[in-house]
Protein backbone atom coordinates (compact mmCIF):
# COMPACT_ATOMS: atom_id res chain seq x y z
CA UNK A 1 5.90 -9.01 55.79
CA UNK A 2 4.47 -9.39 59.59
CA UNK A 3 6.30 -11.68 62.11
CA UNK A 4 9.74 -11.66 59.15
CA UNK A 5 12.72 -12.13 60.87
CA UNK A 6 16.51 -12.11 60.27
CA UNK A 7 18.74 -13.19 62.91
CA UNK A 8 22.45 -12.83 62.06
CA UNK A 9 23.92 -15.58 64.08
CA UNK A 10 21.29 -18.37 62.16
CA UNK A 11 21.03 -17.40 58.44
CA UNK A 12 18.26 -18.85 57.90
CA UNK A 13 15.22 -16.57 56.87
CA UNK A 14 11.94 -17.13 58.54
CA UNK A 15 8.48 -15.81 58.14
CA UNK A 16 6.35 -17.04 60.88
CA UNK A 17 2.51 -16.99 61.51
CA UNK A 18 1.49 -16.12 57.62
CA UNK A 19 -2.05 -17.52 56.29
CA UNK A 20 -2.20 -20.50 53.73
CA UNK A 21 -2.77 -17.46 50.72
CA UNK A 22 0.30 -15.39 51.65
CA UNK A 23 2.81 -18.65 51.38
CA UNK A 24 3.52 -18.39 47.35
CA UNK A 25 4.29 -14.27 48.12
CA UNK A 26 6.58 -15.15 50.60
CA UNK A 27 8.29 -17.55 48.66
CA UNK A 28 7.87 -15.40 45.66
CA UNK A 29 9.87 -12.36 47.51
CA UNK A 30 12.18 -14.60 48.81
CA UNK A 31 13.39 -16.01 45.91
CA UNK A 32 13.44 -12.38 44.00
CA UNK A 33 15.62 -11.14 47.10
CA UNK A 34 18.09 -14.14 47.28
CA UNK A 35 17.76 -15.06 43.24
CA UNK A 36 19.34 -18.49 42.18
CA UNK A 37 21.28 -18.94 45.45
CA UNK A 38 17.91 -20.43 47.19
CA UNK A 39 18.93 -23.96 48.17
CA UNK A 40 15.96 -24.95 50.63
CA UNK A 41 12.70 -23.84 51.19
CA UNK A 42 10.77 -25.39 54.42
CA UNK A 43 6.78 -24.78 55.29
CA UNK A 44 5.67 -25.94 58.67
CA UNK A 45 2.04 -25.93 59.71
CA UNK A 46 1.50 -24.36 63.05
CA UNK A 47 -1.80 -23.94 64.00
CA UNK A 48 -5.38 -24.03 62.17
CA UNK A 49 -4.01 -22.21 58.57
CA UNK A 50 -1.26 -20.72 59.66
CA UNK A 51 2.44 -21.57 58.53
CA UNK A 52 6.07 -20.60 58.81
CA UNK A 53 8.16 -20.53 55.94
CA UNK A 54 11.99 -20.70 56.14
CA UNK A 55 14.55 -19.71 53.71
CA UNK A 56 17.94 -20.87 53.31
CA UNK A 57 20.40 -20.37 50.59
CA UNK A 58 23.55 -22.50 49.15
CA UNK A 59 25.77 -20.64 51.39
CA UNK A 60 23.97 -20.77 54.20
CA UNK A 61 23.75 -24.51 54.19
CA UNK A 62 27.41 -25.08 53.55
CA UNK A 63 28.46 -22.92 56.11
CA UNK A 64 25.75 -25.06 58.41
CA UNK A 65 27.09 -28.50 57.26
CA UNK A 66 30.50 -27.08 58.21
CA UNK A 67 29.85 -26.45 61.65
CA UNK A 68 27.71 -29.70 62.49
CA UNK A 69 30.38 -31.85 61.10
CA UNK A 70 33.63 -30.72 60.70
CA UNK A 71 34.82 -34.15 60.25
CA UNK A 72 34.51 -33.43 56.64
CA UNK A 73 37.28 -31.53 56.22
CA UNK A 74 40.23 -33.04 54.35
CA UNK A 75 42.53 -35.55 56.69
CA UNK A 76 39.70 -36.07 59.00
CA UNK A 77 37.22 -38.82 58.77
CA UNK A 78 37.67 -42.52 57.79
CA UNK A 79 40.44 -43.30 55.66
């Protein structure tokens, strides 16, 4: 799809500037590419009907989590 983007150091796939009709496709063919691994799926308005739509799978958020707090990992933290 137009303006679809992967960027390897943020997992996270994004479609940007699609029209209101084209979101359930996206999300449609995102969901058939990634299959039951799709944790979170984010639409943001950006300007009159156009919307970006990101992607981001189980993994993807673990390994995110991870890196903004790494107190979670066991012996760190409050105990």
């Amino acid at each position: 799809m137009p303006g679809e983007e992967k960027n390897v150091e943020a997992t996270i796939e994004k479609i940007e500037d699609i029209p209101l009709y084209l979101i359930p496709k996206a999300i449609a063919d995102q969901i058939k590419k990634k299959g039951h691994s799709v944790f979170q799926i984010l639409v943001t308005k950006k300007f009159k009907h156009r919307y970006t739509v990101k992607i981001e799978t189980s993994d993807e958020y673990a390994k995110r989590m991870q890196e903004e707090d790494p107190a979670r990992e066991e012996g760190d933290g409050h105990g």
